[in-house]
Protein backbone atom coordinates (compact mmCIF):
# COMPACT_ATOMS: atom_id res chain seq x y z
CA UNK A 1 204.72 10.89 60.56
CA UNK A 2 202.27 8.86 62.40
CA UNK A 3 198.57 8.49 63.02
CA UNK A 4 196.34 7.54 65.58
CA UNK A 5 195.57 4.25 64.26
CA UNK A 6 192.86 1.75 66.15
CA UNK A 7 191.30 -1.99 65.52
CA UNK A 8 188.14 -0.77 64.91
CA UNK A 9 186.16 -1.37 61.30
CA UNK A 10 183.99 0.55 59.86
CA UNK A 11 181.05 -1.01 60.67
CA UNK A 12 181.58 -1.10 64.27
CA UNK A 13 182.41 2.50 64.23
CA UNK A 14 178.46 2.83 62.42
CA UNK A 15 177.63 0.57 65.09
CA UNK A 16 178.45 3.70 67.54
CA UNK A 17 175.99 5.94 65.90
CA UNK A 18 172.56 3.93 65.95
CA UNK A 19 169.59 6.14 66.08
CA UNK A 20 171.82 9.19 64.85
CA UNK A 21 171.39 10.95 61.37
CA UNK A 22 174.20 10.31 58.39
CA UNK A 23 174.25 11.42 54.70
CA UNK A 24 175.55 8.83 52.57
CA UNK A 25 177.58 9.42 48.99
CA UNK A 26 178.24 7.36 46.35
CA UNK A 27 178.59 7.26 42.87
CA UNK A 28 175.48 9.06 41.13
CA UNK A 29 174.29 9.01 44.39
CA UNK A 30 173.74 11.55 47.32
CA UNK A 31 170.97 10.79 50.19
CA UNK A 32 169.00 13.10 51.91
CA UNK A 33 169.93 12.88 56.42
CA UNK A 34 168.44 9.67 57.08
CA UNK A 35 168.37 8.22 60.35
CA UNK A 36 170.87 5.02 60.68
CA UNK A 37 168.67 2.10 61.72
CA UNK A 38 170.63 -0.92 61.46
CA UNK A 39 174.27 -2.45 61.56
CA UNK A 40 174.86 -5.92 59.88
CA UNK A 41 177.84 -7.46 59.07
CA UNK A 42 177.59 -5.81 55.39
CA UNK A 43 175.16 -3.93 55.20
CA UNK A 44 173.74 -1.04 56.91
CA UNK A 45 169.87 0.05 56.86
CA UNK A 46 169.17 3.84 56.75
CA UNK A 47 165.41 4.53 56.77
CA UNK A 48 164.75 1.86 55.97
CA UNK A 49 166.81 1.47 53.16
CA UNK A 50 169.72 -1.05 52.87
CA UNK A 51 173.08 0.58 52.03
CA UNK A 52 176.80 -1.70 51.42
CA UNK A 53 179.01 0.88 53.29
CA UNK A 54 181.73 0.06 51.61
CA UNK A 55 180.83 0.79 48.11
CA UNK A 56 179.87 4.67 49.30
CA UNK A 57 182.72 7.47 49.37
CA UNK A 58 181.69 9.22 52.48
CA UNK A 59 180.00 8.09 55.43
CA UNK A 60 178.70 11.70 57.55
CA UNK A 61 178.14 11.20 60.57
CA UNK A 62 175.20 14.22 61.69
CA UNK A 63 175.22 15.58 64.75
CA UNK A 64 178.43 14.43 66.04
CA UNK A 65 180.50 17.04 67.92
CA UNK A 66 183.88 17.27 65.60
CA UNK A 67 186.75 16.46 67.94
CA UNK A 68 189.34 18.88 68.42
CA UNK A 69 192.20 16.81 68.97
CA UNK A 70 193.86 15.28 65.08
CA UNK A 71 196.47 15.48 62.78
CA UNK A 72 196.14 17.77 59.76
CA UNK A 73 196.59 16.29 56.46
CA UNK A 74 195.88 16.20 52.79
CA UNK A 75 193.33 13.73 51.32
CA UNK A 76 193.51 12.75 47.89
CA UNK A 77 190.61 10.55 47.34
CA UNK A 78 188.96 8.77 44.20
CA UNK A 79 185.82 11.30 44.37
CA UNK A 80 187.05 14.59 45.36
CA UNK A 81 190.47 15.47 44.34
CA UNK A 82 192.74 16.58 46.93
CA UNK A 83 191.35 18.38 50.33
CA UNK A 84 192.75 19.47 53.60
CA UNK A 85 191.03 17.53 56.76
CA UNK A 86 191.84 16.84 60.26
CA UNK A 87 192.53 13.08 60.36
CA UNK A 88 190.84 11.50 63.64
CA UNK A 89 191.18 7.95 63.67
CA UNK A 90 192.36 5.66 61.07
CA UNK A 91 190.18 2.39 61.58
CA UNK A 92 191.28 -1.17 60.35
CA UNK A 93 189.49 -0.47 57.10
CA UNK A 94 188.50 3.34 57.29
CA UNK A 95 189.89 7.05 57.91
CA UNK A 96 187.64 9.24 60.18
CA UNK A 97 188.22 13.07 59.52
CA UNK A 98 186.71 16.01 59.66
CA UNK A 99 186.11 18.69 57.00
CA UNK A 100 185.17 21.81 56.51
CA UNK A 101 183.40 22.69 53.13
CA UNK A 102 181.83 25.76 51.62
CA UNK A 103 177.90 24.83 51.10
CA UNK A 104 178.05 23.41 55.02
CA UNK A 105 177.52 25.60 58.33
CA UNK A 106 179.77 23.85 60.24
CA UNK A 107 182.27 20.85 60.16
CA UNK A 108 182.00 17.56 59.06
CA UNK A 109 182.86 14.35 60.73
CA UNK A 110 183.02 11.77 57.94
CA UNK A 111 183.91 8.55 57.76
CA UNK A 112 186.25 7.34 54.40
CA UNK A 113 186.43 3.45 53.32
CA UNK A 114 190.32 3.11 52.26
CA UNK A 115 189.07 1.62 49.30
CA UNK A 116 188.03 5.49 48.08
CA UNK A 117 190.98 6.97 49.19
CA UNK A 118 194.76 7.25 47.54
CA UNK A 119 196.66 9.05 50.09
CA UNK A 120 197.16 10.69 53.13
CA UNK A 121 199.74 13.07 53.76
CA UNK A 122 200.41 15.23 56.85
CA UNK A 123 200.62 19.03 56.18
């Protein structure tokens, strides 16, 4: 099994997406779209709000055409169980995948800090 891994963190991947919308989860916490504002070195400001991106679950990333090229696999994460994804890029310190869930219209490109998820298998 292997993935298409890259040197990229999570916060340069944010970096990417300046000036585009994201939803951010966390525990007790859901945001509204906000546009991303700001990339620091640890912190990340979403209108005009300051968020630590690595204490969230799920980064989305609105707006962003889902690739079609990835790996299907299983996610079993510390906030949602087990799902089915396409995996897209796992980052230095991130998994980028994209998701397709009931309440949404289309799919979602998300963005997963490692330290929310348990495994990755491929299907």
């Amino acid at each position: 099994m292997s993935f298409k891994t890259s040197r990229i963190n999570l916060m340069e991947r944010l970096a990417l997406h300046l000036k585009s919308e994201v939803a951010l989860q966390a525990v007790g916490f859901a945001s509204e779209p906000g546009v991303l504002q700001k990339v620091g070195k640890r912190f990340i400001r979403v209108s005009g709000q300051f968020f630590v991106p690595h204490t969230l679950q799920e980064i989305v990333l609105l707006g962003v055409p889902p690739r079609t090229r990835g790996t299907k696999v299983g996610l079993r994460t510390t906030y949602m169980g087990s799902f089915s994804a396409v995996l897209v890029k796992a980052g230095v310190d991130f998994a980028e995948v994209i998701v397709t869930r009931q309440d949404e219209e289309e799919e979602l490109v998300i963005l997963i800090p490692y330290n929310h998820l348990i495994s990755i298998e491929q299907i």
